[in-house]
Protein backbone atom coordinates (compact mmCIF):
# COMPACT_ATOMS: atom_id res chain seq x y z
CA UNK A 1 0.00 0.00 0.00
CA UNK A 2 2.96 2.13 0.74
CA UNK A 3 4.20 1.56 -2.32
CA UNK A 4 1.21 2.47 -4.05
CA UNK A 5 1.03 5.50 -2.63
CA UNK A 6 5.00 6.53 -2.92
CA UNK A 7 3.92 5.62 -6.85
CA UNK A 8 0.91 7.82 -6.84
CA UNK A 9 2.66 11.01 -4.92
CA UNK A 10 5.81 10.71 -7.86
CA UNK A 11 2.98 10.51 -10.32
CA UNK A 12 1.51 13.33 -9.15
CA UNK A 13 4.84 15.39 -9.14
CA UNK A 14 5.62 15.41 -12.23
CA UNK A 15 2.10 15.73 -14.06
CA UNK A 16 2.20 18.93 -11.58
CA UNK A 17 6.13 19.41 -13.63
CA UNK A 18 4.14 19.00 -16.55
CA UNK A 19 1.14 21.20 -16.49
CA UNK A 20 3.38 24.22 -14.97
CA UNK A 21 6.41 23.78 -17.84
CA UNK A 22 4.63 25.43 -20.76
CA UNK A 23 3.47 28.54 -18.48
CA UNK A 24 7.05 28.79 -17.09
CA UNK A 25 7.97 28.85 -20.52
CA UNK A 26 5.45 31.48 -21.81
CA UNK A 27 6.38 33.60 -19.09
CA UNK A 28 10.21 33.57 -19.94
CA UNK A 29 9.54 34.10 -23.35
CA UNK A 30 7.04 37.06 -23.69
CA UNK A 31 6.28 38.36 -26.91
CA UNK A 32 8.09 41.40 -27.79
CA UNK A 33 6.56 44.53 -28.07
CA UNK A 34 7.73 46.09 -32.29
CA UNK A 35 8.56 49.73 -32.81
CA UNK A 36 9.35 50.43 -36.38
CA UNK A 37 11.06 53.92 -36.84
CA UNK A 38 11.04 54.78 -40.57
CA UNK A 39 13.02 57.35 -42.01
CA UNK A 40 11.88 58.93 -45.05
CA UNK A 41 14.66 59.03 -48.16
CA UNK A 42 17.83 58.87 -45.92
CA UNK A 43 20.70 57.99 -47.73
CA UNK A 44 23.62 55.01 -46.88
CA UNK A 45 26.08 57.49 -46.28
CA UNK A 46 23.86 59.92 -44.22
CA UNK A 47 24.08 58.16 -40.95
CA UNK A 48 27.01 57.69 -38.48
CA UNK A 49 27.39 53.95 -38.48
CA UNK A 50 27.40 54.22 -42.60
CA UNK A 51 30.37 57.21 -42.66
CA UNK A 52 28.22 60.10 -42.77
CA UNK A 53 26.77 61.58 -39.08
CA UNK A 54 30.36 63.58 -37.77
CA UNK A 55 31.65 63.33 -41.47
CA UNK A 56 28.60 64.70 -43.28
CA UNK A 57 28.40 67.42 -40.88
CA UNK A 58 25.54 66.16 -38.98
CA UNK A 59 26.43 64.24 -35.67
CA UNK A 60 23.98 60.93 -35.03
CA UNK A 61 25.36 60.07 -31.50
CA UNK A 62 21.68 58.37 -30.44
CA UNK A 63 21.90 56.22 -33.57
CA UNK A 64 25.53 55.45 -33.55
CA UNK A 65 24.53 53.99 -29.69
CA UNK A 66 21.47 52.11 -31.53
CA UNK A 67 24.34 50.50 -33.54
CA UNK A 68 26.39 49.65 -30.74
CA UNK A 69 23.59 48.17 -28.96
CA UNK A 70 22.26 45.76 -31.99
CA UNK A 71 22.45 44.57 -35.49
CA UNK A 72 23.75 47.04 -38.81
CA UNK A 73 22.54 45.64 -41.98
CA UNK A 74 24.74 46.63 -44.56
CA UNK A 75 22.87 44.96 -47.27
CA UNK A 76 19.44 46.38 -47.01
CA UNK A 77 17.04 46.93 -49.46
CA UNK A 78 14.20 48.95 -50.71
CA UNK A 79 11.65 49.36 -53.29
CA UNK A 80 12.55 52.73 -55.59
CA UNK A 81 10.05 55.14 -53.62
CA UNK A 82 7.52 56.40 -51.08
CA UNK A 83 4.92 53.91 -51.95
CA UNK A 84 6.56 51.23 -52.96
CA UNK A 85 8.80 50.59 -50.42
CA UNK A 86 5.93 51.66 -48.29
CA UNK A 87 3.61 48.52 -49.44
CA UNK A 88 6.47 46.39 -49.47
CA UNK A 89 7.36 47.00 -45.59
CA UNK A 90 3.41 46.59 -44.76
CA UNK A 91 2.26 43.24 -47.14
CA UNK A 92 5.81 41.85 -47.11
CA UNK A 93 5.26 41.36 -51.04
CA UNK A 94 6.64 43.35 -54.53
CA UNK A 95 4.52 46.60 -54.73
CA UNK A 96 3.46 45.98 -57.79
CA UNK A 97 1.33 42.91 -56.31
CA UNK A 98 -1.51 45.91 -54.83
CA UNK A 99 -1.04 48.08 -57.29
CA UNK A 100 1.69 50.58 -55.98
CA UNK A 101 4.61 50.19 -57.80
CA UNK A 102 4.82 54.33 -58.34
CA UNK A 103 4.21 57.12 -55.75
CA UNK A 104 0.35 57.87 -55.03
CA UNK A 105 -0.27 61.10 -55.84
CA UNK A 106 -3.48 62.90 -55.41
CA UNK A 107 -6.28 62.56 -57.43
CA UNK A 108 -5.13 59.19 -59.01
CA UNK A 109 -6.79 56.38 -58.26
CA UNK A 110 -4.33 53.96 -56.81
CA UNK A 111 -4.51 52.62 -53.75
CA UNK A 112 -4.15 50.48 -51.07
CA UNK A 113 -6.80 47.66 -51.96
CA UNK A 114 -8.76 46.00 -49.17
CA UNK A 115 -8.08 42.54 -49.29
CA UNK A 116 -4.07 43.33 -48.67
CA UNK A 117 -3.49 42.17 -45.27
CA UNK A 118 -1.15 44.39 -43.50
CA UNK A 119 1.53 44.20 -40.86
CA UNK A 120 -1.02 46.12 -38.47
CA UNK A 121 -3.44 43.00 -39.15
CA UNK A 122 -0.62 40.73 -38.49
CA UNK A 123 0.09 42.26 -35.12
CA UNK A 124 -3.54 42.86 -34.52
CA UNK A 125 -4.88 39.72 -34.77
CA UNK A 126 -1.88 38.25 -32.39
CA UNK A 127 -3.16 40.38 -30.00
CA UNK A 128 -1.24 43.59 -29.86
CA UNK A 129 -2.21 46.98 -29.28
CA UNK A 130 -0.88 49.05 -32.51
CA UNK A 131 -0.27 52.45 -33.73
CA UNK A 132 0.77 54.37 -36.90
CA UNK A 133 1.89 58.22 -36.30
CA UNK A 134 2.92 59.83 -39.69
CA UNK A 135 3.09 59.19 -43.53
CA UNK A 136 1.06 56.07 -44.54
CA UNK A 137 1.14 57.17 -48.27
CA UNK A 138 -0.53 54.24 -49.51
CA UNK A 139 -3.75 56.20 -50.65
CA UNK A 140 -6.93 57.78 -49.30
CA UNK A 141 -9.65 55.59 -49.83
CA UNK A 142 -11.75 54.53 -46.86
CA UNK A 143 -10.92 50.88 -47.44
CA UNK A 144 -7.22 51.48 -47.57
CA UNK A 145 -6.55 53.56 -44.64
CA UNK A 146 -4.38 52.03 -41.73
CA UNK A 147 -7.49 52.05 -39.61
CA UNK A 148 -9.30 49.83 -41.99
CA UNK A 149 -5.83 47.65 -41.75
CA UNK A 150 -5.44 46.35 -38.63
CA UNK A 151 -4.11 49.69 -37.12
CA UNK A 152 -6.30 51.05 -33.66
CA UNK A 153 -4.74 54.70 -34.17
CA UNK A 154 -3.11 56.61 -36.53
CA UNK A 155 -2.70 60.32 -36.50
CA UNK A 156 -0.52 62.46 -39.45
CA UNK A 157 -0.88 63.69 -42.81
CA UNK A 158 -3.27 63.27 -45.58
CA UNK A 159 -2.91 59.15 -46.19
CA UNK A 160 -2.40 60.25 -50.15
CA UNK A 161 0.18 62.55 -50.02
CA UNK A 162 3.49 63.37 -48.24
CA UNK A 163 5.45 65.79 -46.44
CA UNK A 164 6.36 68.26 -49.09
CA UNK A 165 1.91 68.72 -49.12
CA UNK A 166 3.04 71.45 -46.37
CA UNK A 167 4.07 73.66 -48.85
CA UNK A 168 0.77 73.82 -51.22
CA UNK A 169 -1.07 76.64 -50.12
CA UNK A 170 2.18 78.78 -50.18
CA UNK A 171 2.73 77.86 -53.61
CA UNK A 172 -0.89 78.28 -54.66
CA UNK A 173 -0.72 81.83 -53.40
CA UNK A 174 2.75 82.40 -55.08
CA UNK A 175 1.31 81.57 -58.38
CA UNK A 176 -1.80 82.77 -57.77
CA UNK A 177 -3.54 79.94 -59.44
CA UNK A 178 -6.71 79.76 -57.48
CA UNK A 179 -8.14 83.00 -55.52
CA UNK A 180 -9.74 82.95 -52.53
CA UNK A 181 -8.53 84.37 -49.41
CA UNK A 182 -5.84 82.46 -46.96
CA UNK A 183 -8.06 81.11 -44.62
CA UNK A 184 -10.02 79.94 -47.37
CA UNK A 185 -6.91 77.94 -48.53
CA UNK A 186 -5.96 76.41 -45.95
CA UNK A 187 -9.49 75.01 -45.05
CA UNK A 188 -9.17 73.53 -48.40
CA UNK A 189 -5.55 72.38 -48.47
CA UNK A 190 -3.83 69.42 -46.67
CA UNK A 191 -4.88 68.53 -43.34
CA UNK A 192 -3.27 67.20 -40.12
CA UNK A 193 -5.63 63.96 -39.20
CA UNK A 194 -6.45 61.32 -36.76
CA UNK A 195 -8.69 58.37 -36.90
CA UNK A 196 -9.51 55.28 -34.92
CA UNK A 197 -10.09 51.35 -35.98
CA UNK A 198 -12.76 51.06 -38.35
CA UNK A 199 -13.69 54.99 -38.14
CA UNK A 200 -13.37 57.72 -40.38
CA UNK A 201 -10.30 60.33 -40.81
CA UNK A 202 -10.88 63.60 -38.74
CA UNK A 203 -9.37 66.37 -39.62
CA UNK A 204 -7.55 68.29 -37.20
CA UNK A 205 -5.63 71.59 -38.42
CA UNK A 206 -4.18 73.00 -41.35
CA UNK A 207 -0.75 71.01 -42.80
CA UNK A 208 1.44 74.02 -42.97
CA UNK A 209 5.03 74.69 -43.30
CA UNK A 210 5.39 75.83 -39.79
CA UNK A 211 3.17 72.63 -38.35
CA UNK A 212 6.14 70.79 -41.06
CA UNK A 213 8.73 72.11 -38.89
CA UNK A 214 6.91 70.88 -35.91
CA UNK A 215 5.46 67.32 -36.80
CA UNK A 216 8.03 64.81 -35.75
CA UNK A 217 7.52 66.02 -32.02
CA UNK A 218 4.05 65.72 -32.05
CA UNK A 219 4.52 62.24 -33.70
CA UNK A 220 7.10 61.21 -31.21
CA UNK A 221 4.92 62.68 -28.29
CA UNK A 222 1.73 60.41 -29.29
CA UNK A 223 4.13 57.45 -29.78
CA UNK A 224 5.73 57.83 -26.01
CA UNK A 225 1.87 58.26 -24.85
CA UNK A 226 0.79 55.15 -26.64
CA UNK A 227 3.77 53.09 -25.47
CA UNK A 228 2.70 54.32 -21.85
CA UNK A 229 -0.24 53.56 -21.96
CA UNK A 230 0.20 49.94 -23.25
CA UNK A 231 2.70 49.62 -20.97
CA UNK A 232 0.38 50.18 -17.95
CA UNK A 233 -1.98 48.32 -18.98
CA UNK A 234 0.32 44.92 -19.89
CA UNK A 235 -0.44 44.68 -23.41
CA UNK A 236 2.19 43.89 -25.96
CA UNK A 237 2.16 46.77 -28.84
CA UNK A 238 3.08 47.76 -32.39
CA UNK A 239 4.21 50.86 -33.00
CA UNK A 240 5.00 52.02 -36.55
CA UNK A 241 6.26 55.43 -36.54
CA UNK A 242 6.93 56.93 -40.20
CA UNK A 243 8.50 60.40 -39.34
CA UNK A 244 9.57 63.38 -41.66
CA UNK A 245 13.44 62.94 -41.14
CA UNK A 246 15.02 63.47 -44.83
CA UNK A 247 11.79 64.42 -47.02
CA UNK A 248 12.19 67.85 -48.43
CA UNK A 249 11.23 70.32 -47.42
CA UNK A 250 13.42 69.06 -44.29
CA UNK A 251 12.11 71.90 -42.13
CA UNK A 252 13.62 71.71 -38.10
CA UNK A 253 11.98 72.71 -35.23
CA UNK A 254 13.37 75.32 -33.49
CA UNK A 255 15.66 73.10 -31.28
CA UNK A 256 17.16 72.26 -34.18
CA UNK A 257 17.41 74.62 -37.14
CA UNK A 258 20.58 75.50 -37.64
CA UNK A 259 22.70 72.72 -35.60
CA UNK A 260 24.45 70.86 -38.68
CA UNK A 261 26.90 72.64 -40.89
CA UNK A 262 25.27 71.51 -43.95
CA UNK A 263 21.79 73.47 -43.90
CA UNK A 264 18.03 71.74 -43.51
CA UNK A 265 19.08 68.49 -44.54
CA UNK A 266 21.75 68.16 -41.75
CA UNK A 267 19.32 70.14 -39.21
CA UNK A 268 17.10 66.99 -39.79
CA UNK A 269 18.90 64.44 -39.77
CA UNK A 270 19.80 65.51 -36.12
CA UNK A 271 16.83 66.12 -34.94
CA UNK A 272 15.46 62.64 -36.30
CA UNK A 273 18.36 61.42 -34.56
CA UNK A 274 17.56 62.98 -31.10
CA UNK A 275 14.13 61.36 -31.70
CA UNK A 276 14.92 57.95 -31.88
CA UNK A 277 17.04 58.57 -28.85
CA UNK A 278 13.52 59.97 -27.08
CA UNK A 279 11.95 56.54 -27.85
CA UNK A 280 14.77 54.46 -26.68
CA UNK A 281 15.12 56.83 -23.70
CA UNK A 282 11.21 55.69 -23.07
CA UNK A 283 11.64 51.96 -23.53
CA UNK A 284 14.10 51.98 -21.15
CA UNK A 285 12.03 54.03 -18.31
CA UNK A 286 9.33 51.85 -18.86
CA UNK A 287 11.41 48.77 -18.09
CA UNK A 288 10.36 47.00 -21.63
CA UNK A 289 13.82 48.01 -23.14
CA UNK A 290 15.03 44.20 -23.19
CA UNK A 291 11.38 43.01 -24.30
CA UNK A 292 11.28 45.28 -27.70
CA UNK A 293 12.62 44.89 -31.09
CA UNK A 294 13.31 48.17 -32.11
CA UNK A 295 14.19 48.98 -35.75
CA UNK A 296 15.09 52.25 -37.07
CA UNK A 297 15.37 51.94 -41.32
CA UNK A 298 14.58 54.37 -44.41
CA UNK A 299 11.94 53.81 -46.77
CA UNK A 300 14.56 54.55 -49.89
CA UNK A 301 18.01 56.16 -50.70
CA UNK A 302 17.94 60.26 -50.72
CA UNK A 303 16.33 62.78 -52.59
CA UNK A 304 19.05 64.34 -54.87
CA UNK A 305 19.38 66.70 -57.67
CA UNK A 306 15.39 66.30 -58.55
CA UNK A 307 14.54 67.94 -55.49
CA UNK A 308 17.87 69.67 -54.15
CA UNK A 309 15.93 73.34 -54.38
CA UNK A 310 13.83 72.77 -51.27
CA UNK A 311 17.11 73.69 -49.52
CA UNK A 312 17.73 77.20 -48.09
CA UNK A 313 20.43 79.66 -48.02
CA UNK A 314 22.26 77.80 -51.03
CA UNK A 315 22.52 74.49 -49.35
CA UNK A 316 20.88 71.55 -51.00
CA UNK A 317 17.87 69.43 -49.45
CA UNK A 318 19.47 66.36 -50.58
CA UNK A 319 21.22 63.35 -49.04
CA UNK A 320 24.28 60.97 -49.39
CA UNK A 321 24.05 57.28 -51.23
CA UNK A 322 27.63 56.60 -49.87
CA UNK A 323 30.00 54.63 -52.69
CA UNK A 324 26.90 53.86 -54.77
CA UNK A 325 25.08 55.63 -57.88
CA UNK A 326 21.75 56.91 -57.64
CA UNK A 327 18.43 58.17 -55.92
CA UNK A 328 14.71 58.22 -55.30
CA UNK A 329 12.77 57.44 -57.80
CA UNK A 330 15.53 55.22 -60.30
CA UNK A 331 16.58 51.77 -59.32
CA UNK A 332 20.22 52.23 -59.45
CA UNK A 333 21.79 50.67 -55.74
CA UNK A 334 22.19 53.84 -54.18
CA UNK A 335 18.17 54.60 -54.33
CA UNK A 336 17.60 50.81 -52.89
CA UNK A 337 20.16 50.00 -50.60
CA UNK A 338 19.89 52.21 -47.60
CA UNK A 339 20.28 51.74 -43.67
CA UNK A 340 19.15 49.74 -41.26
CA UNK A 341 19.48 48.91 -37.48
CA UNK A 342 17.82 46.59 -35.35
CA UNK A 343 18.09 45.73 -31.49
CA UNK A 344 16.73 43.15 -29.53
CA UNK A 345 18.43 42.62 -26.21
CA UNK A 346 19.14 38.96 -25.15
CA UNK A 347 18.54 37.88 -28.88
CA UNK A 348 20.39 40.33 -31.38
CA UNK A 349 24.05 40.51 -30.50
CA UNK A 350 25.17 44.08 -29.76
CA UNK A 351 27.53 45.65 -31.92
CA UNK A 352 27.24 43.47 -34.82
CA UNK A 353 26.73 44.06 -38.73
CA UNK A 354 25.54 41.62 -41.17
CA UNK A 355 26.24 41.45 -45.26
CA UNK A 356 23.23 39.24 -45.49
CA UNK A 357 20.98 40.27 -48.19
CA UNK A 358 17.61 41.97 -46.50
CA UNK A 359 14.54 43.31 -48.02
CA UNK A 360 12.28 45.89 -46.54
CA UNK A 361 9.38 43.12 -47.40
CA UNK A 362 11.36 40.48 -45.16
CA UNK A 363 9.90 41.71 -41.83
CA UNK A 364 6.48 40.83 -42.31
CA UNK A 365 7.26 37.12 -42.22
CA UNK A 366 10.46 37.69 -39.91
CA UNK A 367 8.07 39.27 -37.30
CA UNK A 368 5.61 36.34 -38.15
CA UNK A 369 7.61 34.02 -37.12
CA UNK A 370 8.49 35.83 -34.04
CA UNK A 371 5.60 36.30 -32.52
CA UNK A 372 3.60 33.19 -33.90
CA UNK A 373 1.73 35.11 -36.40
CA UNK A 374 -0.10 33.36 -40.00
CA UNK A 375 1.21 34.25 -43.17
CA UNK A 376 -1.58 34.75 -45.50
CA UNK A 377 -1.59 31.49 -47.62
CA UNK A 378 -4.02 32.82 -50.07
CA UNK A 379 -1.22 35.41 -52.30
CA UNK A 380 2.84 35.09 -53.00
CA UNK A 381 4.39 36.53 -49.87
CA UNK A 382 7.88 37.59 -51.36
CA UNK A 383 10.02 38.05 -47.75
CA UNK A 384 11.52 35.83 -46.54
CA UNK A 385 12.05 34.72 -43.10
CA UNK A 386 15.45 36.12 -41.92
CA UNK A 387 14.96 35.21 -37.93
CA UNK A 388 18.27 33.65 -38.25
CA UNK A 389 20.06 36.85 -39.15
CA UNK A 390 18.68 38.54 -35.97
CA UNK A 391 19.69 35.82 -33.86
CA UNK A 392 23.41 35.61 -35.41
CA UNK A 393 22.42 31.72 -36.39
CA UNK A 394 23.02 32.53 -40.38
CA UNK A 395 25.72 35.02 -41.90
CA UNK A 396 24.43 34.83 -45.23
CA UNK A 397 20.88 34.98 -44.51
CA UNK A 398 17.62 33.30 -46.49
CA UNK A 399 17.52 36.06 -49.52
CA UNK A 400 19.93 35.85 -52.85
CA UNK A 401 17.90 37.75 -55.00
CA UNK A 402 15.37 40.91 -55.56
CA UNK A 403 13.48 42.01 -58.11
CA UNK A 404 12.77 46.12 -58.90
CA UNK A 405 9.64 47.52 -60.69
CA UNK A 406 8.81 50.99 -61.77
CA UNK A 407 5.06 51.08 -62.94
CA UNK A 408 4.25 47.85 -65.10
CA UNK A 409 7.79 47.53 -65.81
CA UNK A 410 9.94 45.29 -64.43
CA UNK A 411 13.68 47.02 -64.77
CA UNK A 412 16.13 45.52 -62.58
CA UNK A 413 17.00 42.34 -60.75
CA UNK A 414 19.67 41.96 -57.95
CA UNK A 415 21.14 38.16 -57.52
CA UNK A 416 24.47 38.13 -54.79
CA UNK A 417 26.38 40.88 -55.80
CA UNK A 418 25.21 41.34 -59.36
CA UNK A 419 22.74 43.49 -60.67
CA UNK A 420 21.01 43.45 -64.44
CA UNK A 421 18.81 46.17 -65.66
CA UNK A 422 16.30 45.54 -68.43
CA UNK A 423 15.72 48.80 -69.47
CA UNK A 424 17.94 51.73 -69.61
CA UNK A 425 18.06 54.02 -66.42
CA UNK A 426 19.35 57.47 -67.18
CA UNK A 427 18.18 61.31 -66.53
CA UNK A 428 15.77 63.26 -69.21
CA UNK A 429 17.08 66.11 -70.57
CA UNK A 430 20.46 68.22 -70.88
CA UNK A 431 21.58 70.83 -68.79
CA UNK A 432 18.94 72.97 -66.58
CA UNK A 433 16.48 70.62 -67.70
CA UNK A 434 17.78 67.43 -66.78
CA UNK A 435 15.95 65.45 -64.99
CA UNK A 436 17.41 62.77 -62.26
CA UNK A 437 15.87 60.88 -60.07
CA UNK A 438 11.64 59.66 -59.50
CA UNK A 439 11.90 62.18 -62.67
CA UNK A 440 13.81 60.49 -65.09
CA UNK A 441 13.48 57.73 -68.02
CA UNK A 442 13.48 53.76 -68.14
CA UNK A 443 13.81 53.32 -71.78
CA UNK A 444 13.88 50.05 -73.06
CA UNK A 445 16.81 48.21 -73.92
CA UNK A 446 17.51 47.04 -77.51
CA UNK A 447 18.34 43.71 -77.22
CA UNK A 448 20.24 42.88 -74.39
CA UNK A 449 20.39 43.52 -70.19
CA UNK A 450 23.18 45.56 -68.92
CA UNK A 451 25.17 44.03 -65.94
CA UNK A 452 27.58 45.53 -63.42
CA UNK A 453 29.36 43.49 -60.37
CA UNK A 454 28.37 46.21 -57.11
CA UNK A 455 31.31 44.40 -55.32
CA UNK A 456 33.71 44.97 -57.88
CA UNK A 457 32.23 48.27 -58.99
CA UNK A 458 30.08 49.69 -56.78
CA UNK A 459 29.02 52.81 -58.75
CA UNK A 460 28.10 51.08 -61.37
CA UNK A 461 30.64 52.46 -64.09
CA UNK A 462 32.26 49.05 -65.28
CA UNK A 463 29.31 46.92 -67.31
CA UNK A 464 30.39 43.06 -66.37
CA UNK A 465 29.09 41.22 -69.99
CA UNK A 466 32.08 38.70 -69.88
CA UNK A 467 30.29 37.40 -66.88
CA UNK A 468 28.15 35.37 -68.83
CA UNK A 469 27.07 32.69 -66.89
CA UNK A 470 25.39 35.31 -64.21
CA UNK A 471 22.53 35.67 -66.80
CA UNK A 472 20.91 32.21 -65.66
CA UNK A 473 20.29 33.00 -61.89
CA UNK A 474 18.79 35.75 -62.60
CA UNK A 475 16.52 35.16 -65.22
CA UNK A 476 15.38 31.51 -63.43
CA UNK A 477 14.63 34.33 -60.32
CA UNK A 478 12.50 36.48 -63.03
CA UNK A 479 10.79 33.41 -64.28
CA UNK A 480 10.04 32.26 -61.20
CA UNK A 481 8.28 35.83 -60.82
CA UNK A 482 6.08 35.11 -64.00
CA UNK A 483 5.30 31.99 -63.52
CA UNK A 484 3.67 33.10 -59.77
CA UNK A 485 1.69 35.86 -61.23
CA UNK A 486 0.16 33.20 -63.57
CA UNK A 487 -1.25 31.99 -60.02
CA UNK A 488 -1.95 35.14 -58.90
CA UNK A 489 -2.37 37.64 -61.20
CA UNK A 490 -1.52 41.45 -60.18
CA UNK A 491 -4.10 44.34 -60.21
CA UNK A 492 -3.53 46.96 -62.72
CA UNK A 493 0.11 48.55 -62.49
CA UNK A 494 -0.59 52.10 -61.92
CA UNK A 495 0.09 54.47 -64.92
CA UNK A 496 -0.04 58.20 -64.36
CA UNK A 497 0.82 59.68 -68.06
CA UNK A 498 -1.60 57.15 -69.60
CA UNK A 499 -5.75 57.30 -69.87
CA UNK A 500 -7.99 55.35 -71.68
CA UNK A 501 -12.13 56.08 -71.98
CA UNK A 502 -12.96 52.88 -73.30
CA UNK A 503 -14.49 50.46 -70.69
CA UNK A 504 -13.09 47.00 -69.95
């Protein structure tokens, strides 16, 4: 009987062991809290940790800690502007897949459609509080706003236009092109507004030059309030905060205009700077620090000479790609390869850079994985899973190749270190009129891809044709491309120079 019992009481023990292991584990392994901090057209050799901050005239001492403290990507890629990259970061597939594969502009009619599942749905429906201060960019429509995505607040600029909207009623009255009285103007122009989940957009105030100037401290202030608040009440959270740091016009706030030596551009890039330090000031205070993957990237490389006259006093509103050739708007690897840091403490090694080949669309299913999310099963998700990068488990990472589209077109591919172009990328134009950048020409090629090495080259001067063989990995990676859009056919690539009346 004694026996029996000894047997029952060790039985008992260790079902007890048991039941209690998988709550001890939960427990030790929270889910992290995400805050994404987007720059907006910051070039590779604008920050500290890239060469520029000190060098470029513009010190980034919060950032150059953020890259002491975690991960530097030093391959990281984009799409070739605003909305692209934009889509990419939030789906985790090509742009051109909803539609956005140019800027939306006002008044066209792409947009977001309402069957893409976003990263805010992602988080959402794993239980997270989230929040998107800033540009969303992805278009206007009710069904496409980033309340109607997953999102529970969002509060910034018109949803169809960007930061350079600030300037529109200053320009209207400087060509005079519509009268009616200032007031007037501004009750019509671009407006500051908020919204909640499944609600509509409010407006709030005028989007003016001076609340331009102001806007990343109001931004930053709601994202410290909704941290806090999140915080308090134990719920994990998402915070995406797409800032104004590097869009012309780069107007500083008053704490900062006039701090670089290089003009508004520098001023900016400071002030962004002292920003991200604000939010990693707050994680820490709210003792979440080690419980948060922060990542601070930019949406594309810099603005250059097609906007560089937003700049005052004769210096130019324009930023740095580093040792590579290009910028917004062309597909050249200084507009696409840009910065990127991440930290997670106790899982991404501090003071570490990877070559690994990342996309901007690789943290939808990187962040899946972390926090035991679904991938949509239903559509080609084109990121990739690079959790083993973060955790310093893979050097080389899960990516080899990328693909670049402008419009319906597709122009480029990347595979390792080589990069073809299908069409010819150069600027319109000679002399005042040329035109670089988001303004110049893809003209088709006549008969054959061009090829450079970026390794061996990295500006793209030195075409690499005796490297034959490099033609097959990249066209099996654009074939593979066709052959998944006979699956899942795209919407309409947007086309802004191009209408037809007839019906289809």
């Amino acid at each position: 009987m004694d026996r029996i019992v000894q047997k029952m009481l060790i039985y008992g023990m260790v079902m007890a062991a048991v039941v209690e292991m998988p709550v001890l584990t939960q427990a030790a392994e929270r889910i992290p809290n995400v805050v994404f901090i987007l720059a907006d057209n910051v070039g590779y050799g604008d920050m500290g940790p890239y060469g520029g901050g000190e060098l470029r005239g513009a010190p980034t001492p919060r950032t150059d800690q953020l890259a002491r403290e975690g991960l530097r990507l030093t391959q990281f890629l984009v799409e070739p502007a605003c909305t692209p990259s934009r889509a990419a970061l939030m789906t985790g597939q090509y742009s051109i897949r909803n539609g956005l594969s140019l800027v939306v502009i006002e008044g066209s009619p792409y947009t977001l459609p309402g069957r893409a599942v976003t990263m805010g749905e992602l988080f959402k429906n794993a239980g997270y509080a989230t929040a998107a201060f800033g540009k969303w960019h992805l278009g206007g429509a009710p069904h496409s706003l980033p309340t109607a995505h997953g999102f529970d607040e969002f509060y910034g600029i018109p949803p169809d236009i960007s930061w350079d909207s600030a300037t529109y009623v200053d320009t209207i009255e400087l060509t005079h092109s519509i009268p009616a009285p200032r007031q007037a103007l501004l009750a019509r122009g671009p407006q500051i507004v908020e919204a909640t989940a499944g609600g509509p957009l409010k407006h709030i105030k005028p989007f003016t030059q001076e609340v331009r100037a102001d806007i990343d401290n109001e931004l930053v202030a709601k994202s410290i309030d909704f941290m806090k608040r999140h915080t308090d009440a134990k719920k994990p959270f998402f915070l995406y905060l797409p800032f104004s740091m590097g869009h012309i016009p780069n107007l500083a706030s008053g704490q900062f205009k006039g701090k670089s030596r290089i003009g508004n551009y520098g001023d900016k890039l400071m002030e962004g700077d002292f920003h991200v330090g604000q939010i990693m000031d707050t994680l820490k205070e709210l003792g979440v620090e080690n419980n948060t993957i922060l990542v601070f990237a930019s949406d594309n490389g810099p603005s250059g000479e097609a906007f560089r006259e937003f700049g005052n006093n004769g210096t130019p509103d324009m930023g740095s790609p580093g040792p590579f050739r290009g910028e917004l708007g062309e597909v050249t690897e200084g507009s696409i390869r840009t910065f990127c840091f991440i930290r997670w403490p106790g899982h991404v090694k501090p003071g570490t850079t990877s070559y690994a080949m990342f996309s901007i669309m690789d943290f939808f299913p990187t962040f899946a994985a972390i926090i035991g999310a679904r991938v949509p099963a239903d559509r080609p998700i084109d990121g990739v899973d690079q959790t083993d990068v973060l955790l310093g488990k893979s050097d080389a990472g899960h990516r080899e190749h990328l693909l670049s589209f402008i419009g319906a077109d597709l122009v480029a591919a990347r595979w390792k270190q080589w990069r073809m172009y299908f069409t010819d990328i150069h600027p319109t134009g000679q002399g005042p009129q040329r035109q670089p950048g988001i303004f110049s020409t893809s003209a088709p090629l006549a008969g054959y891809p061009i090829l450079y090495n970026i390794e061996m080259d990295p500006h793209e001067d030195l075409t690499a044709g005796t490297f034959g063989w490099v033609t097959g990995p990249l066209f099996k990676t654009v074939q593979e491309y066709l052959e998944s859009v006979k699956k899942y056919p795209n919407p309409p690539s947007p086309n802004i120079t191009q209408f037809r009346s007839e019906t289809r």
